[in-house]
N, C-alpha and C. Protein backbone atom coordinates (compact mmCIF):
# COMPACT_ATOMS: atom_id res chain seq x y z
N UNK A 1 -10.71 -89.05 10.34
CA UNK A 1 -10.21 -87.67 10.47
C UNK A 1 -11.27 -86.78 11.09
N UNK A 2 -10.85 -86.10 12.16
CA UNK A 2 -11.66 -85.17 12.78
C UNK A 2 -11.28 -83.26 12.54
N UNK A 3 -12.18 -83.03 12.43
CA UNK A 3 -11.75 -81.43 11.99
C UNK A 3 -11.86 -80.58 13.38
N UNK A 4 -11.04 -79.97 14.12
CA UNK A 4 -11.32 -79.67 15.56
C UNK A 4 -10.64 -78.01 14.85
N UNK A 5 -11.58 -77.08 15.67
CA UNK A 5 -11.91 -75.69 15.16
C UNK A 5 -10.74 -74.89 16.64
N UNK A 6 -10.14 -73.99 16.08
CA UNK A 6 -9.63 -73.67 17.70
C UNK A 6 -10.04 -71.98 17.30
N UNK A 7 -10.43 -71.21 18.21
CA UNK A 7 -10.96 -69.81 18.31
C UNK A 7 -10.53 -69.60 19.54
N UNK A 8 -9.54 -68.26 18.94
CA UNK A 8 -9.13 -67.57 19.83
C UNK A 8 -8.75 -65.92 19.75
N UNK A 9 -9.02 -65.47 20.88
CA UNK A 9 -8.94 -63.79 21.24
C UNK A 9 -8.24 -63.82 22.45
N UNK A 10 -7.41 -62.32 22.24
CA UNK A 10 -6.56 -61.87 23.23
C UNK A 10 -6.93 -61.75 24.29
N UNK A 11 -8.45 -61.33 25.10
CA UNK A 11 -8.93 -60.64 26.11
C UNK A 11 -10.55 -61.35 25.94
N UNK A 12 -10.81 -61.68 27.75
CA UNK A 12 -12.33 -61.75 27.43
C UNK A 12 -13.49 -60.36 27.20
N UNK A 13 -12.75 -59.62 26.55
CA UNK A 13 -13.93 -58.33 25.97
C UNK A 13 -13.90 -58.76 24.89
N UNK A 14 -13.01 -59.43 23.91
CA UNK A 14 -12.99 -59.75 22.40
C UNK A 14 -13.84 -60.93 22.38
N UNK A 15 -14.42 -61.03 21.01
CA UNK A 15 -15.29 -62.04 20.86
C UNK A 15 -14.71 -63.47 20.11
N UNK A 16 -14.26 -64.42 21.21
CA UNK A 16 -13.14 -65.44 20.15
C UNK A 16 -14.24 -66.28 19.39
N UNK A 17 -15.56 -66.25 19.09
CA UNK A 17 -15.71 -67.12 18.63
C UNK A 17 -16.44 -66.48 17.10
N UNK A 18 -16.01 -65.50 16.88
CA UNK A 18 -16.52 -64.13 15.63
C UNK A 18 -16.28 -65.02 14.36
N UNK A 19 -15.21 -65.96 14.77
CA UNK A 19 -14.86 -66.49 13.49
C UNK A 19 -16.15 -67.90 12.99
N UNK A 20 -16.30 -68.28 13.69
CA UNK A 20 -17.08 -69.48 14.12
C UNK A 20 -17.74 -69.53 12.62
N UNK A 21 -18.84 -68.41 11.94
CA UNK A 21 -19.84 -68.81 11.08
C UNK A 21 -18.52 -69.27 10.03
N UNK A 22 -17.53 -68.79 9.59
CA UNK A 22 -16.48 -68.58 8.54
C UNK A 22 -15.90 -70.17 8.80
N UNK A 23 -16.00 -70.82 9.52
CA UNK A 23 -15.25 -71.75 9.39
C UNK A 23 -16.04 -73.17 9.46
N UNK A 24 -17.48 -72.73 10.04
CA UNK A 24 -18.45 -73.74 9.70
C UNK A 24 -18.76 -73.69 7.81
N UNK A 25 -18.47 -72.61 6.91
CA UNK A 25 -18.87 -72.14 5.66
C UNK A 25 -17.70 -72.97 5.02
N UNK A 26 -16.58 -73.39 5.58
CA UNK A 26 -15.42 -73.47 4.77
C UNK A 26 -15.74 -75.42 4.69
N UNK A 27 -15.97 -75.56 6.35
CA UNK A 27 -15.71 -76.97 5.79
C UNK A 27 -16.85 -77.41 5.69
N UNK A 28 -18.08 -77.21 5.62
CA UNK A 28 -19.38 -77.66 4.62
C UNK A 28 -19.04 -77.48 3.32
N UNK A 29 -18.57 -76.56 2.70
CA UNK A 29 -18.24 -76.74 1.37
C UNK A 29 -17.60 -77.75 0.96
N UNK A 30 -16.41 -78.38 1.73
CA UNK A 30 -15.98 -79.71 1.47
C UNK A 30 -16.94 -80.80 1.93
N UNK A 31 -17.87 -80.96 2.55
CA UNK A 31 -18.61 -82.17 2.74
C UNK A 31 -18.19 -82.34 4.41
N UNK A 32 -17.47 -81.56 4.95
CA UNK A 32 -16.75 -82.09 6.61
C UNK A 32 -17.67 -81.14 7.14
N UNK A 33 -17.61 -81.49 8.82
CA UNK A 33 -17.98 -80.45 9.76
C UNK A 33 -16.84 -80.77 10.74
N UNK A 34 -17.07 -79.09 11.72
CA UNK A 34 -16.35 -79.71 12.50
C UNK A 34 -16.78 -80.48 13.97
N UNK A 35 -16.00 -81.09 14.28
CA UNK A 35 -16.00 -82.22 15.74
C UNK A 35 -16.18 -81.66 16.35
N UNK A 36 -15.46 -80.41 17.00
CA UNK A 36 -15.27 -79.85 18.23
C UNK A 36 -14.67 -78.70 18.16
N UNK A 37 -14.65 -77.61 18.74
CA UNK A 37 -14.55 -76.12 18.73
C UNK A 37 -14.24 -75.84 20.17
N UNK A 38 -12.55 -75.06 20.00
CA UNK A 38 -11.96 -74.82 21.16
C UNK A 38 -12.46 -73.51 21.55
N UNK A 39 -12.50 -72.25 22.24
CA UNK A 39 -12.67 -71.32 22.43
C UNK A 39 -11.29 -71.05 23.28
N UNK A 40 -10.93 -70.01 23.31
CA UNK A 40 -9.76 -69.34 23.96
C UNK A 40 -9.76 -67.61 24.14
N UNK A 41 -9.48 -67.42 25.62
CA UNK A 41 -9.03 -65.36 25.31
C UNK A 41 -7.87 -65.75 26.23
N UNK A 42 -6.89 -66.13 25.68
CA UNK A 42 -5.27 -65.76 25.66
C UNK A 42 -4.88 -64.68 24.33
N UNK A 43 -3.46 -64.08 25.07
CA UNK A 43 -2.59 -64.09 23.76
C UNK A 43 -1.91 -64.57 23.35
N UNK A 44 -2.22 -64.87 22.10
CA UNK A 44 -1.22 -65.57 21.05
C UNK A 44 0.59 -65.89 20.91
N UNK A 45 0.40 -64.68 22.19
CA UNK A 45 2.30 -64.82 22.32
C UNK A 45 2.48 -65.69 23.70
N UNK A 46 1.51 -66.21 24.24
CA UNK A 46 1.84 -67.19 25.27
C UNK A 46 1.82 -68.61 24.66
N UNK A 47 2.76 -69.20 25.03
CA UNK A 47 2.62 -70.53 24.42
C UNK A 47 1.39 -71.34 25.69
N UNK A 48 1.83 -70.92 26.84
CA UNK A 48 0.98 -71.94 27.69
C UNK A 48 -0.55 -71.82 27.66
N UNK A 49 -1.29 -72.40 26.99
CA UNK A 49 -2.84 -71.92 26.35
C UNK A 49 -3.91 -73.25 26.83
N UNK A 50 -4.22 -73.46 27.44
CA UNK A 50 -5.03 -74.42 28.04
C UNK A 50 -5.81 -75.32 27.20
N UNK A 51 -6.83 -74.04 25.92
CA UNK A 51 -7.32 -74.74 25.23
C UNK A 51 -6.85 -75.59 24.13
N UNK A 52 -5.46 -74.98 23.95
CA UNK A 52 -5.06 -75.50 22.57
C UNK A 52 -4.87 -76.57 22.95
N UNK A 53 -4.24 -76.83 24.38
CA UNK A 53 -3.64 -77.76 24.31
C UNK A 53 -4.26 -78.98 24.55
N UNK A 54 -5.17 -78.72 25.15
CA UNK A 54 -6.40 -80.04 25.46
C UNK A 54 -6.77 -80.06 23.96
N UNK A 55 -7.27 -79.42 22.74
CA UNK A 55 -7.58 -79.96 21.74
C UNK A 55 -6.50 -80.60 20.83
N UNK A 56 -5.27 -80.26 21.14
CA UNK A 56 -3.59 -81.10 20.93
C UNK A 56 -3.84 -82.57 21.86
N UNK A 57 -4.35 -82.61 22.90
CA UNK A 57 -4.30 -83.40 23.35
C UNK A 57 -6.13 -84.66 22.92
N UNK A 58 -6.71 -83.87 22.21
CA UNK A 58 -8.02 -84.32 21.67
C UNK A 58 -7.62 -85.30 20.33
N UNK A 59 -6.88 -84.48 19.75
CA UNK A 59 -6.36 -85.34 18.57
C UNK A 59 -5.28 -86.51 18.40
N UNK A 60 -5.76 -87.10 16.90
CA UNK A 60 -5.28 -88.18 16.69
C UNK A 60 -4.42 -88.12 15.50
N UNK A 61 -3.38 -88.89 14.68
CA UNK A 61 -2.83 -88.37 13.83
C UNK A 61 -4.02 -88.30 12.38
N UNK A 62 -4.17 -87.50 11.81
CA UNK A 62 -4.22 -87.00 10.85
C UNK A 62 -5.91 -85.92 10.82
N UNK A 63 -5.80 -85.31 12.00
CA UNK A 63 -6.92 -84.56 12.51
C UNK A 63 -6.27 -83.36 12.04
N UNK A 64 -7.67 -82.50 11.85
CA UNK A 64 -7.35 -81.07 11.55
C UNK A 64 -7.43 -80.20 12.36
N UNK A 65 -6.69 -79.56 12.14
CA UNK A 65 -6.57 -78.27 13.29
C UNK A 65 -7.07 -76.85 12.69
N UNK A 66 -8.14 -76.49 12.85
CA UNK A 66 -8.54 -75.64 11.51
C UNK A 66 -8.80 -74.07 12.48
N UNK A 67 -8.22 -73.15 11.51
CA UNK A 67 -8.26 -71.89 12.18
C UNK A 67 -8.65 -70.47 11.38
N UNK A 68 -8.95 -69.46 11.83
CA UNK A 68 -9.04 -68.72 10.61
C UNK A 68 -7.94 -68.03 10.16
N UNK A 69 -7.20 -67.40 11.07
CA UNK A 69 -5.33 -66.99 10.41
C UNK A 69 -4.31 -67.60 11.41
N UNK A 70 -3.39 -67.92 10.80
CA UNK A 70 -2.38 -68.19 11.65
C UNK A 70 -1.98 -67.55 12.94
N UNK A 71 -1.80 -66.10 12.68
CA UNK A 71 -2.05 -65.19 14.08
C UNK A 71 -2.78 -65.80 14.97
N UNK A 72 -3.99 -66.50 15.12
CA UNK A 72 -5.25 -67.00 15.69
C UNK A 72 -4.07 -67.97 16.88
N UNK A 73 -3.52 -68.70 15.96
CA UNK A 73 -2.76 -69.64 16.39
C UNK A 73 -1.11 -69.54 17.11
N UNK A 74 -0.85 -68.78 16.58
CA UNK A 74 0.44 -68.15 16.77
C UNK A 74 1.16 -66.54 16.80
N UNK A 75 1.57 -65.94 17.39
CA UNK A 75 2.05 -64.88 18.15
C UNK A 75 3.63 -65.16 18.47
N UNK A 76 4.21 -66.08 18.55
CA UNK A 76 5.15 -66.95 19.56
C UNK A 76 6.40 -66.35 18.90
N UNK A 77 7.45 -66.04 19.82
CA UNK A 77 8.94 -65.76 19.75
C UNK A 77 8.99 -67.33 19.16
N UNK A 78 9.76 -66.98 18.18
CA UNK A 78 10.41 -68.68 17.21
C UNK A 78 10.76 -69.65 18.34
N UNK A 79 11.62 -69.29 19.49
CA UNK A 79 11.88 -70.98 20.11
C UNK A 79 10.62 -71.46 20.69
N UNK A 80 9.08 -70.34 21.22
CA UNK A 80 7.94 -70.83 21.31
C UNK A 80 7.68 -71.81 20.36
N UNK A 81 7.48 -70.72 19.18
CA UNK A 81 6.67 -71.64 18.12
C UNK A 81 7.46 -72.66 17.88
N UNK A 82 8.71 -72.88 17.63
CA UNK A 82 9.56 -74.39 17.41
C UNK A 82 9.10 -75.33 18.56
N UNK A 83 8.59 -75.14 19.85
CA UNK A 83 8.06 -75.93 21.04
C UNK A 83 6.68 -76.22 20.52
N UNK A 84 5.96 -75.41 20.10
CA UNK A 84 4.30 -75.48 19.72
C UNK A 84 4.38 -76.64 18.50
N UNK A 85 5.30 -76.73 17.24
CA UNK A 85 5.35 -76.92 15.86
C UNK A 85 5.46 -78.23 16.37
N UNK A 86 6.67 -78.51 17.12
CA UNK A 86 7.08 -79.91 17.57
C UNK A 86 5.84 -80.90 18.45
N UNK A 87 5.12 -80.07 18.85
CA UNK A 87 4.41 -80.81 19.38
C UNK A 87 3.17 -80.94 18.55
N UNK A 88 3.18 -80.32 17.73
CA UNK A 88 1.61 -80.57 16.14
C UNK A 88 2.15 -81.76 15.65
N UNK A 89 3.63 -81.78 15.45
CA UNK A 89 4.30 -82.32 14.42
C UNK A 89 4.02 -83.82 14.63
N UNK A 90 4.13 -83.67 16.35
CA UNK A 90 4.64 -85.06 16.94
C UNK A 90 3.20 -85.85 16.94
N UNK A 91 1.98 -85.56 16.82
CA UNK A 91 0.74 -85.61 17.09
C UNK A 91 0.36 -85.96 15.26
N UNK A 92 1.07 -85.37 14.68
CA UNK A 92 0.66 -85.21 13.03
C UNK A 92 -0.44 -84.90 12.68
N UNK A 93 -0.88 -84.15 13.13
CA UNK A 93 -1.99 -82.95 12.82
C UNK A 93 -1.87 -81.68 11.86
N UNK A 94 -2.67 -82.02 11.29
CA UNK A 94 -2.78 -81.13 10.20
C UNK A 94 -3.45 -79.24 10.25
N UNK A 95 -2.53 -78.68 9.95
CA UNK A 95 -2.75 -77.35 10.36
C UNK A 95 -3.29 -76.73 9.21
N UNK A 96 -4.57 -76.43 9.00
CA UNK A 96 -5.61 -75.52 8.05
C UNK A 96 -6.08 -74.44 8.15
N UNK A 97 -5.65 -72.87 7.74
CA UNK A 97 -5.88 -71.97 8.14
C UNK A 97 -6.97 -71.26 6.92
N UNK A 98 -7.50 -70.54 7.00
CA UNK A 98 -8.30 -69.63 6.04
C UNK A 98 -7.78 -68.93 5.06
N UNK A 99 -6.28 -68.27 6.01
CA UNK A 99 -5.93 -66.94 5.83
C UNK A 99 -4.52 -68.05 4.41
N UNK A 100 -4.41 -69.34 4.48
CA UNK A 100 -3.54 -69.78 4.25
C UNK A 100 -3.98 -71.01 2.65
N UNK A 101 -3.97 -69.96 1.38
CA UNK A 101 -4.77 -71.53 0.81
C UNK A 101 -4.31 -72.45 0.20
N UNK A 102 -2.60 -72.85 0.43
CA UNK A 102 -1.94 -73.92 0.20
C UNK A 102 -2.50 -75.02 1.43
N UNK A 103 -3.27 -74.58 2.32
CA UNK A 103 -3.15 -75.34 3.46
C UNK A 103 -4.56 -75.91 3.09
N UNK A 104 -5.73 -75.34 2.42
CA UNK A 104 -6.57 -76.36 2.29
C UNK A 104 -6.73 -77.44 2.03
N UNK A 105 -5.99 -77.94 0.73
CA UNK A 105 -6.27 -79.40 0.53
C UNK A 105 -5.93 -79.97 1.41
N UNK A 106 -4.76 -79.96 2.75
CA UNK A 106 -4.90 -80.76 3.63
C UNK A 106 -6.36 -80.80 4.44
N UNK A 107 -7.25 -80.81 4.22
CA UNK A 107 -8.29 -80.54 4.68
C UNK A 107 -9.53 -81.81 4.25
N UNK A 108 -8.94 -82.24 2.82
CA UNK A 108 -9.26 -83.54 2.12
C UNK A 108 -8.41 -84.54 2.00
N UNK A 109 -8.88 -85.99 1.77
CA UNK A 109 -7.71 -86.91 1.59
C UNK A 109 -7.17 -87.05 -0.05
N UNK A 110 -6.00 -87.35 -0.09
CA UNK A 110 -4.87 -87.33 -1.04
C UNK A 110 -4.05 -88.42 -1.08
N UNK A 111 -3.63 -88.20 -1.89
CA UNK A 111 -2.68 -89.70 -1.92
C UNK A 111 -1.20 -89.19 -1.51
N UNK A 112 -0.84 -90.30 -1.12
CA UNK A 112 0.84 -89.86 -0.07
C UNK A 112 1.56 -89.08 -0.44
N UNK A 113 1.80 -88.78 -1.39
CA UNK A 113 3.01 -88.35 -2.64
C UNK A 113 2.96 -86.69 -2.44
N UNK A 114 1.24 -86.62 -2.99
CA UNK A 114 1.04 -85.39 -2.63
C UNK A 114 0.62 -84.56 -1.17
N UNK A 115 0.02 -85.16 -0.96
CA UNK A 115 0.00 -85.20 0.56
C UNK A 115 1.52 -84.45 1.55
N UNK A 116 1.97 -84.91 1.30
CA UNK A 116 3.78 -84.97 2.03
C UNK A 116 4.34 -83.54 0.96
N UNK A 117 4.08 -83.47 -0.01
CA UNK A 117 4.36 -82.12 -0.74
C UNK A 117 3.62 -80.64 -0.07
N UNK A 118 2.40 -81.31 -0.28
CA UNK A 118 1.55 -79.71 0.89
C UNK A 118 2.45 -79.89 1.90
N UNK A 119 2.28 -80.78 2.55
CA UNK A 119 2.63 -80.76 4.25
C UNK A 119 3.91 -80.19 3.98
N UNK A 120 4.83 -80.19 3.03
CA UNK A 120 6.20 -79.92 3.36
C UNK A 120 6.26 -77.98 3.20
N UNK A 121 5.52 -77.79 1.50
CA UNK A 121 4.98 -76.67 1.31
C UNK A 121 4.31 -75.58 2.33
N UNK A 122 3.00 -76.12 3.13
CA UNK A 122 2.05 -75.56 4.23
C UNK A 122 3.06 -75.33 5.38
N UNK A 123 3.94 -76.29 5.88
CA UNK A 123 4.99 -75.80 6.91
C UNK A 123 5.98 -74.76 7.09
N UNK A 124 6.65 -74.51 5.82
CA UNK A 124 7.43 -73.86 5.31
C UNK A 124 6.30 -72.59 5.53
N UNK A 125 5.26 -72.37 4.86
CA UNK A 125 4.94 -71.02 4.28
C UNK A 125 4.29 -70.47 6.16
N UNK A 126 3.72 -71.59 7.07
CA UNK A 126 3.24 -71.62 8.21
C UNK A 126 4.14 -70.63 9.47
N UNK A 127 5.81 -71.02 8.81
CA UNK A 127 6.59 -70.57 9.78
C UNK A 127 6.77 -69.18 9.49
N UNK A 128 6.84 -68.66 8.14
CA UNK A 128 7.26 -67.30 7.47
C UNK A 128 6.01 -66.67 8.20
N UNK A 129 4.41 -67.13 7.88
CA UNK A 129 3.61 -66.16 8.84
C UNK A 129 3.42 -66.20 9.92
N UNK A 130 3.91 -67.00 11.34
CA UNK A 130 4.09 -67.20 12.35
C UNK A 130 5.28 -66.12 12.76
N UNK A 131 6.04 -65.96 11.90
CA UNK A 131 7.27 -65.04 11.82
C UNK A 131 7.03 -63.89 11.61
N UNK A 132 5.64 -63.63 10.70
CA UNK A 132 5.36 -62.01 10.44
C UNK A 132 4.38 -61.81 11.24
N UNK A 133 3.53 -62.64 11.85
CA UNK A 133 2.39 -62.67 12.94
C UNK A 133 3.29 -61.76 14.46
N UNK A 134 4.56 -62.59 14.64
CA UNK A 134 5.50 -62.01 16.00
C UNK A 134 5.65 -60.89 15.90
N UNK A 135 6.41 -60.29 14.33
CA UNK A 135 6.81 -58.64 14.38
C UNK A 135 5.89 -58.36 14.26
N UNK A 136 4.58 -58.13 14.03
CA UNK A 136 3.53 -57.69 14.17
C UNK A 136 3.07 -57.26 15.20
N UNK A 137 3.08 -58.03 16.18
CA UNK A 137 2.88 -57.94 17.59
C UNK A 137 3.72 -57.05 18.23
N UNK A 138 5.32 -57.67 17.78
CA UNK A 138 6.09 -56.79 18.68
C UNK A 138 6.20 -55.16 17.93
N UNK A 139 5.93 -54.88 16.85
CA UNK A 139 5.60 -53.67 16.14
C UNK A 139 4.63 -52.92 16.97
N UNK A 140 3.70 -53.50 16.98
CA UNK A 140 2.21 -52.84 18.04
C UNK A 140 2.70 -52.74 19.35
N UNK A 141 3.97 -53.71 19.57
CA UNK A 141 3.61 -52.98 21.15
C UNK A 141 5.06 -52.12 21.31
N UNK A 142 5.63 -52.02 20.25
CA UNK A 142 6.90 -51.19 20.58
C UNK A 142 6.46 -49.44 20.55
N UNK A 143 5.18 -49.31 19.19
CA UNK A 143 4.55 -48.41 19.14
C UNK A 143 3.62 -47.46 19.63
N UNK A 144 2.98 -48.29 20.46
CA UNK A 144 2.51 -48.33 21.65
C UNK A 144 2.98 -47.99 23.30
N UNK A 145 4.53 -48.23 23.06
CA UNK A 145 5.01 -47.79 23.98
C UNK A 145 5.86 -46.63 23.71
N UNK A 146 5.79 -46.31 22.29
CA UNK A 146 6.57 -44.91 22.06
C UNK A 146 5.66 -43.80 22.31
N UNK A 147 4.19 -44.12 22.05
CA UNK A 147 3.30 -43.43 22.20
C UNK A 147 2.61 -42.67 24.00
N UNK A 148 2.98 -43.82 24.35
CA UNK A 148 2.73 -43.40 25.96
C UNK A 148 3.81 -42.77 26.38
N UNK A 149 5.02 -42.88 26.01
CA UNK A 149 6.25 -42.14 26.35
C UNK A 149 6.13 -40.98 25.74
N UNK A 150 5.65 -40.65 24.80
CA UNK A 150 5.56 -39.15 24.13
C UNK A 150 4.86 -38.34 25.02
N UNK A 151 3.74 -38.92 25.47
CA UNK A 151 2.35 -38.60 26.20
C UNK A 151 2.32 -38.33 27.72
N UNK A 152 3.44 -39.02 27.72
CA UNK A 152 4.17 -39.17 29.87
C UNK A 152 4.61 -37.86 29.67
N UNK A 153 5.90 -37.85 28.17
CA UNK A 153 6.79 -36.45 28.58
C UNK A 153 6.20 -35.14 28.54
N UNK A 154 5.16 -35.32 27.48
CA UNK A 154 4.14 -33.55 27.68
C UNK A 154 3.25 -33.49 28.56
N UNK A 155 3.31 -34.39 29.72
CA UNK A 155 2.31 -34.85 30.71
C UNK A 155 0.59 -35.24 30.29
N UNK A 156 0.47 -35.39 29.16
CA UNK A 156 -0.72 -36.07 28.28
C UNK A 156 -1.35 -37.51 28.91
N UNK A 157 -0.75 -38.34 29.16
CA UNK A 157 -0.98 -39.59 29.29
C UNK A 157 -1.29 -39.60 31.04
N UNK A 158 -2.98 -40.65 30.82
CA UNK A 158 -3.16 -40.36 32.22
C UNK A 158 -3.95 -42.04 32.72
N UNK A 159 -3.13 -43.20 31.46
CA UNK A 159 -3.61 -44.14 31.44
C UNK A 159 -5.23 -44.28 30.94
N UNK A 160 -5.66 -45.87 30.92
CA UNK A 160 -7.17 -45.95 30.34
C UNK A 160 -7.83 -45.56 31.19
N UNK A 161 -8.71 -44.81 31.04
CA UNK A 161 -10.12 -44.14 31.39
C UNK A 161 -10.97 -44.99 32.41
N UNK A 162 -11.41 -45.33 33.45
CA UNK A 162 -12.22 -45.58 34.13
C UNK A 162 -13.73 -46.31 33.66
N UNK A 163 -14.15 -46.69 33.55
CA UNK A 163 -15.60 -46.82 33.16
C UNK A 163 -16.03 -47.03 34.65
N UNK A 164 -16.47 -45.49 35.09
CA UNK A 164 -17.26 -45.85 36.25
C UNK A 164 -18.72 -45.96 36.51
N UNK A 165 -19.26 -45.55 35.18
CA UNK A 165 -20.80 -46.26 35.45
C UNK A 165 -20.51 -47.90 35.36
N UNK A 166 -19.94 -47.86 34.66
CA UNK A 166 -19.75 -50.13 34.52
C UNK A 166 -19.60 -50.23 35.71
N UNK A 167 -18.51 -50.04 37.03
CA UNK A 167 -17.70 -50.14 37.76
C UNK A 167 -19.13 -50.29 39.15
N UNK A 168 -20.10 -49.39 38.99
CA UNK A 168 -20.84 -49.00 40.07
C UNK A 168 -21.53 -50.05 40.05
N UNK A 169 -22.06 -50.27 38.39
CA UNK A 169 -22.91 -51.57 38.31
C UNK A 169 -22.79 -52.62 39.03
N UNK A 170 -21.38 -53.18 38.52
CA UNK A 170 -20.85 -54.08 38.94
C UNK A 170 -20.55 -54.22 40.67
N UNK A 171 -20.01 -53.34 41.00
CA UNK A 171 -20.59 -53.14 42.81
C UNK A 171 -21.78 -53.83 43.33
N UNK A 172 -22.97 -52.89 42.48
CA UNK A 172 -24.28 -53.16 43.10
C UNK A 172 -24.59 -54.20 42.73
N UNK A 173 -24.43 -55.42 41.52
CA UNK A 173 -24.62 -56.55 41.92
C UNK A 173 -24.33 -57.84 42.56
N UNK A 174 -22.29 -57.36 43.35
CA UNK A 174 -21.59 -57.90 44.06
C UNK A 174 -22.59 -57.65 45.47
N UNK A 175 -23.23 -56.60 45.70
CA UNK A 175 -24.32 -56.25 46.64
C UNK A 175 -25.01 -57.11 46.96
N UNK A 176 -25.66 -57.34 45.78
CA UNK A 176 -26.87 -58.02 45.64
C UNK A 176 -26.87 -59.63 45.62
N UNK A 177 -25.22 -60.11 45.99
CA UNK A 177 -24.66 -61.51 45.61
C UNK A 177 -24.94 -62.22 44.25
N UNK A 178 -25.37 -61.49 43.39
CA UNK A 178 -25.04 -62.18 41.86
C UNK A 178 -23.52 -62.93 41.80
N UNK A 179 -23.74 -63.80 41.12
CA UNK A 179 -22.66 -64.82 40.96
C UNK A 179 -21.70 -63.45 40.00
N UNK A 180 -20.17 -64.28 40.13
CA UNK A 180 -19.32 -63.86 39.26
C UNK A 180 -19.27 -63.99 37.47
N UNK A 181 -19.86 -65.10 37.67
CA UNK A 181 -19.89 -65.62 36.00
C UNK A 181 -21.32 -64.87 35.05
N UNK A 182 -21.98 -64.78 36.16
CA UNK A 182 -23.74 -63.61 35.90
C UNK A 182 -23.14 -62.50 35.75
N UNK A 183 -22.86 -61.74 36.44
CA UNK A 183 -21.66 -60.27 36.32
C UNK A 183 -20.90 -59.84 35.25
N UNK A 184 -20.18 -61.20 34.75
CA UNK A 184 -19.22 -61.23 33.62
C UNK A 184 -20.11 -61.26 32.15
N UNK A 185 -21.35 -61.83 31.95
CA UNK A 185 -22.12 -62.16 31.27
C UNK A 185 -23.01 -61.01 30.83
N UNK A 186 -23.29 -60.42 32.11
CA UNK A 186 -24.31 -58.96 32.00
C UNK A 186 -23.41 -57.69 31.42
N UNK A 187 -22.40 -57.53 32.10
CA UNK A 187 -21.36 -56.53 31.84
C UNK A 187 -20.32 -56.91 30.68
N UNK A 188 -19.66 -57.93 30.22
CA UNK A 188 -19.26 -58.19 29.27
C UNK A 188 -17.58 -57.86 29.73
N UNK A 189 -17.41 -57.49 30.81
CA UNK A 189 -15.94 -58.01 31.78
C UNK A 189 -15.44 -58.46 31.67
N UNK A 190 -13.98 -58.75 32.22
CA UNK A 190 -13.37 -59.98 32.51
C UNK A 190 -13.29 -60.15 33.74
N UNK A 191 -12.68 -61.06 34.56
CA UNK A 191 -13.14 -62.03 35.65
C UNK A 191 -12.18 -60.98 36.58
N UNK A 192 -10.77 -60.71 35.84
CA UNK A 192 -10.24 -59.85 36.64
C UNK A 192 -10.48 -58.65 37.19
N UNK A 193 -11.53 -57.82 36.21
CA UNK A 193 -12.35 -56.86 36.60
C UNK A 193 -13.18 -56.81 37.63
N UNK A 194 -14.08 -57.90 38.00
CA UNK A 194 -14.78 -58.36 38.99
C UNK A 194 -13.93 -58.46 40.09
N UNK A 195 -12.98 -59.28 39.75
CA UNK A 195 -12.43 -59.29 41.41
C UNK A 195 -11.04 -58.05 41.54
N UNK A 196 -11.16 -57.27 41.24
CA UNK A 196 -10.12 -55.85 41.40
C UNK A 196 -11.50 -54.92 42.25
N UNK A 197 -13.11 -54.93 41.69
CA UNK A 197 -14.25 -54.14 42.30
C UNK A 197 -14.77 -54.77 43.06
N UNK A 198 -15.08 -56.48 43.24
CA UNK A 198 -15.24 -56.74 44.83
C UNK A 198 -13.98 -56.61 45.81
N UNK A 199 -11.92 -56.85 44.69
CA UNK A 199 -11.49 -56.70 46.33
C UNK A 199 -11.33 -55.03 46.97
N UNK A 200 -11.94 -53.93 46.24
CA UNK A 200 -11.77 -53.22 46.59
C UNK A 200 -12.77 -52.60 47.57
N UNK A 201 -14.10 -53.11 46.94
CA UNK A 201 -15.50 -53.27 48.18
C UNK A 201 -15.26 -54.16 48.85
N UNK A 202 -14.43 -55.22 49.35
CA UNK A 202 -14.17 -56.09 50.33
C UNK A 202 -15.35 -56.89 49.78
N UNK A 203 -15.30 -57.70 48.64
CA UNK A 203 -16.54 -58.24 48.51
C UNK A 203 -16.06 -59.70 48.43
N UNK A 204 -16.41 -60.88 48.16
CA UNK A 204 -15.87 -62.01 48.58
C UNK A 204 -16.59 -62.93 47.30
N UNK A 205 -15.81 -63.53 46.17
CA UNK A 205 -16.22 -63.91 45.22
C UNK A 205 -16.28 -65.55 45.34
């Protein structure tokens, strides 16, 4: 059994791997470490996720999939997540969350009986917060869009703010031919940022 860690954030300004010390703490306490540690800045409401899926595709049956909340993992409109579930299922990988503590003992070995009771238990309770993880999301962004509509109609809203000292920076070291991935590293960017300020300096990445 391999314990494979998946970390993930919405955006590369968020830090997906914040969780990292919390989940090295969880499974040293059981005597495990983990194998391998995915990193990801998707959102959670895309099913198509590169990393997950290469570490879906890393595992073997009875590997852990260890996370710190389900959210981490899931965002997904239900026929997503019924596509995502089916394919854990089919793999028989074991899904261990932090936020989730029926789901630990899958985390140790057990004897069949009980074993197949969590798993039936941990699935069940997996889908209800996968389910409150979605309205969650879609709560934030329905709210979010009532808010900019309030803000359009008193003419308030004038979109996000500029950061044009970042913006200049970032120029002058497209100047200076610093790599893209140096840029992203110094400034703390995303990749799309870089190339929206070289294609607007005609700069060539």
């Amino acid at each position: 059994m391999f314990v494979r860690a998946y970390l993930r954030a919405s955006t590369t300004e968020q830090d997906a791997t914040r969780a990292r010390a919390q989940l090295d703490a969880f499974v040293a306490e059981r005597g495990l470490a983990i194998a391998a540690a995915y990193v990801e800045n998707e959102s959670g409401a895309k099913l198509a996720r590169p990393e997950l899926f290469r570490l879906l595709a890393d595992c073997r049956p009875g590997d852990v999939l260890l996370i710190e909340q389900v959210d981490r993992l899931s965002r997904l409109t239900s026929e997503d997540w019924a596509k995502l579930r089916a394919e854990i299922d089919a793999k028989r990988v074991r899904i261990v969350a932090l936020d989730l503590p029926t789901s630990w003992s899958l985390a140790t070995p057990a004897d069949e009986f009980t074993g197949r009771v969590f798993q039936a238990i941990n699935g069940m309770l997996l889908d209800v917060l996968a389910a409150v993880a979605r309205k969650d999301y879609d709560d934030r962004r329905r709210r979010q869009a009532q808010g900019q509509a309030r803000a359009k109609a008193q003419g308030l809203y004038k979109g996000r703010k500029e950061d044009t000292a970042r913006n200049e920076g970032i120029a002058a070291m497209l100047r200076a031919g610093s790599p893209w991935s140096q840029i992203q590293a110094a400034t703390g960017c995303s990749r799309s940022t870089v190339a929206r300020i070289a294609k607007s300096n005609r700069f060539k990445g």
